[in-house]
N, C-alpha and C. Protein backbone atom coordinates (compact mmCIF):
# COMPACT_ATOMS: atom_id res chain seq x y z
N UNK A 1 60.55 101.27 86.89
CA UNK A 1 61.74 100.75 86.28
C UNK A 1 62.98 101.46 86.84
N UNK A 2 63.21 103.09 86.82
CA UNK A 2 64.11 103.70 87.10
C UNK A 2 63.32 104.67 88.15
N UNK A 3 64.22 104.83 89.13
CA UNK A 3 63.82 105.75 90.30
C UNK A 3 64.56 107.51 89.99
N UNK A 4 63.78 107.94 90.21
CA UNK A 4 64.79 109.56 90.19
C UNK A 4 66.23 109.48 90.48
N UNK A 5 66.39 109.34 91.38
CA UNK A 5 67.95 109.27 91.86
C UNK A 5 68.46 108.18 90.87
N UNK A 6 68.20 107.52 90.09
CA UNK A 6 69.25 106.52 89.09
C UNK A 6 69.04 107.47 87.96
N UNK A 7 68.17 107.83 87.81
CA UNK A 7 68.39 108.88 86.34
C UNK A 7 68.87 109.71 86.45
N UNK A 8 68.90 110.48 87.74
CA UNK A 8 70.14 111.52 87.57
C UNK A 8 71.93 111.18 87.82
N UNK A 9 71.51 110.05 88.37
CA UNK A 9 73.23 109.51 88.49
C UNK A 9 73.67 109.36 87.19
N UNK A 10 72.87 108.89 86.36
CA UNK A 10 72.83 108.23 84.88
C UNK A 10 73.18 109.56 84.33
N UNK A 11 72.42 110.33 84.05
CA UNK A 11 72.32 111.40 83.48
C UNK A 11 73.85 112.29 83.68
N UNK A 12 74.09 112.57 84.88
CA UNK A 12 75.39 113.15 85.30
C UNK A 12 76.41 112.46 84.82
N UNK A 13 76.04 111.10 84.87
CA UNK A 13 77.67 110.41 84.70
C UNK A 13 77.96 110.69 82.95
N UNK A 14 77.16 110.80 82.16
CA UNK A 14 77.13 110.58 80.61
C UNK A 14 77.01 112.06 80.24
N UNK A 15 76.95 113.12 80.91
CA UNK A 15 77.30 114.27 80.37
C UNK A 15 78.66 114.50 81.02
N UNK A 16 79.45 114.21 82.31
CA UNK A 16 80.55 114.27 82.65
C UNK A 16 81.78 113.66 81.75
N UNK A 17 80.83 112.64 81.42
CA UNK A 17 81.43 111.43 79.94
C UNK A 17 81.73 111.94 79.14
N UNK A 18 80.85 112.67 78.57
CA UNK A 18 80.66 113.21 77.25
C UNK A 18 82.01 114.87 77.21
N UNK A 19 82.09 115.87 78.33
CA UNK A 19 82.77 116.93 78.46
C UNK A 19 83.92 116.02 78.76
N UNK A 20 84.10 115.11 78.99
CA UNK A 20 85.54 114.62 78.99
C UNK A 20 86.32 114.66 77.81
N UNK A 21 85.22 113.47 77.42
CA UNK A 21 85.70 113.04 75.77
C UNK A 21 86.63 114.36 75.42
N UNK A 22 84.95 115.36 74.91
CA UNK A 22 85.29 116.29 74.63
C UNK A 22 86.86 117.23 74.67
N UNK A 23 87.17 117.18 75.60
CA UNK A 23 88.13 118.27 76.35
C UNK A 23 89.03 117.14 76.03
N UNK A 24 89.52 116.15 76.17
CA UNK A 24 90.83 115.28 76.01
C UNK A 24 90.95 115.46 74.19
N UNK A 25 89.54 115.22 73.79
CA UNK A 25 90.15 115.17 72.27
C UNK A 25 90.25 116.69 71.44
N UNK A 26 89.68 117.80 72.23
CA UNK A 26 90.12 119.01 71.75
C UNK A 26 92.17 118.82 72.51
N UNK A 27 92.57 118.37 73.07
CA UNK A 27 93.79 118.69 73.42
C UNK A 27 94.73 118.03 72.83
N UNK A 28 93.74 117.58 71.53
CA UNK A 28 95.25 116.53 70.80
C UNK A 28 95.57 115.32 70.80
N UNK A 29 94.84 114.64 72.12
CA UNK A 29 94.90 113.05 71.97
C UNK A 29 94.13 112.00 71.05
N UNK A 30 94.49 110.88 70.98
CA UNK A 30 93.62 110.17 70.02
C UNK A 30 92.70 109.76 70.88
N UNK A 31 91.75 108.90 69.88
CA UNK A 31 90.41 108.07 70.32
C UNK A 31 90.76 107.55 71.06
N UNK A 32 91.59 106.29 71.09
CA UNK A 32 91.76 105.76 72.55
C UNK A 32 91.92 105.94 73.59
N UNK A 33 92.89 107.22 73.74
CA UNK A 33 92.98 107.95 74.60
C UNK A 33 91.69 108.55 75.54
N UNK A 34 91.00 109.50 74.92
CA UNK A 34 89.81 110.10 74.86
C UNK A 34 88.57 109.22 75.64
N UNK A 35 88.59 107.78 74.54
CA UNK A 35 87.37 107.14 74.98
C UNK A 35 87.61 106.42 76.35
N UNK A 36 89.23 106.28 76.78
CA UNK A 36 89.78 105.38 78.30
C UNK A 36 89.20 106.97 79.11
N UNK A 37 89.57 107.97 78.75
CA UNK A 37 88.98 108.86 79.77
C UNK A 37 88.10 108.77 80.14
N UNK A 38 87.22 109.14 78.75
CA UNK A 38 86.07 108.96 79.33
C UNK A 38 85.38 108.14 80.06
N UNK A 39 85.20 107.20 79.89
CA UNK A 39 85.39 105.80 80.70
C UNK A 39 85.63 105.85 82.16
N UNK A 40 86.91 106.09 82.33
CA UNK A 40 87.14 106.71 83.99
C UNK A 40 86.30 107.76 84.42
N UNK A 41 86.14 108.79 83.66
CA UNK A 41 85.59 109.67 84.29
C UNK A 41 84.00 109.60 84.55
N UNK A 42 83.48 108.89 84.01
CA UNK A 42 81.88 108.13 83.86
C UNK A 42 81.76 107.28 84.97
N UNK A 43 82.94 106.29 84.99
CA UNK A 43 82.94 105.53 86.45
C UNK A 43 83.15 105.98 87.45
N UNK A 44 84.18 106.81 87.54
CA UNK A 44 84.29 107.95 89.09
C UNK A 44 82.66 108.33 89.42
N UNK A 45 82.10 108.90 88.59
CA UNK A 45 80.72 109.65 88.74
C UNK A 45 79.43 108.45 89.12
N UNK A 46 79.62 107.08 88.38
CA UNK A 46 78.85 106.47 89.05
C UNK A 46 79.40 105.75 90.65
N UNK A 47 80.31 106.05 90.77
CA UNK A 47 80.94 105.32 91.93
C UNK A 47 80.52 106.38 93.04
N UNK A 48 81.22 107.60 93.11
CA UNK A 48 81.00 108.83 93.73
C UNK A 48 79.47 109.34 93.62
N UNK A 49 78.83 109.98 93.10
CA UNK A 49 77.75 110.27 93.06
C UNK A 49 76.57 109.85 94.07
N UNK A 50 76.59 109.19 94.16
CA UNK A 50 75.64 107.88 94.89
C UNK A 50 75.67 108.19 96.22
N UNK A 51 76.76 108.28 96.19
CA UNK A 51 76.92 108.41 97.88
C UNK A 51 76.87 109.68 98.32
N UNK A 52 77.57 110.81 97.66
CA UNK A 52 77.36 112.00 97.83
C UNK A 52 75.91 112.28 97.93
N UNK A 53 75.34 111.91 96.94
CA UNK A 53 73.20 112.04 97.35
C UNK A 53 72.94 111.86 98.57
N UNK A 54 73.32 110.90 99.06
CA UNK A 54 72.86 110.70 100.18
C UNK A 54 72.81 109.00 100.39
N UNK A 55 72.53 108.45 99.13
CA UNK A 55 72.12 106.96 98.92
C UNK A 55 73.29 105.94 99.40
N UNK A 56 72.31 104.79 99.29
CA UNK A 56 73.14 103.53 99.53
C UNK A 56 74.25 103.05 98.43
N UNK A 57 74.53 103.81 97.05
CA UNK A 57 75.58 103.26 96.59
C UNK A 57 75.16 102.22 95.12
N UNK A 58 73.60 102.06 95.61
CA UNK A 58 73.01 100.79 94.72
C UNK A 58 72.45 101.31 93.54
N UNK A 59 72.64 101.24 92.86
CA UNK A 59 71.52 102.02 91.07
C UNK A 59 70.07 101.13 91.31
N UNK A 60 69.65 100.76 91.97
CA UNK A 60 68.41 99.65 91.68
C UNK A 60 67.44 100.72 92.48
């Protein structure tokens, strides 16, 4: 179903997610704020990541 390399892309991107959140909403911003970060910063990591491995870019 899932290959190593997608679970750790997975994995990285949703704890990078998660210390975002984190850190934007310890600094005072609201939820919306917070959750658009996170968001970006989850997508940078699946975008980037991938390729940095070494891989083709593809989650499949």
């Amino acid at each position: 179903m899932f290959t190593v390399h997608t679970l750790l892309v997975l994995t990285v991107a949703g704890v990078v997610a998660a210390i975002t959140c984190a850190l934007v909403l310890a600094s005072g911003a609201s939820w919306p704020t917070a959750l658009l970060s996170c968001g970006g910063a989850g997508g940078a990591v699946l975008v980037a990541l991938p390729r940095l491995l070494g891989g083709d870019g593809d989650l499949e």
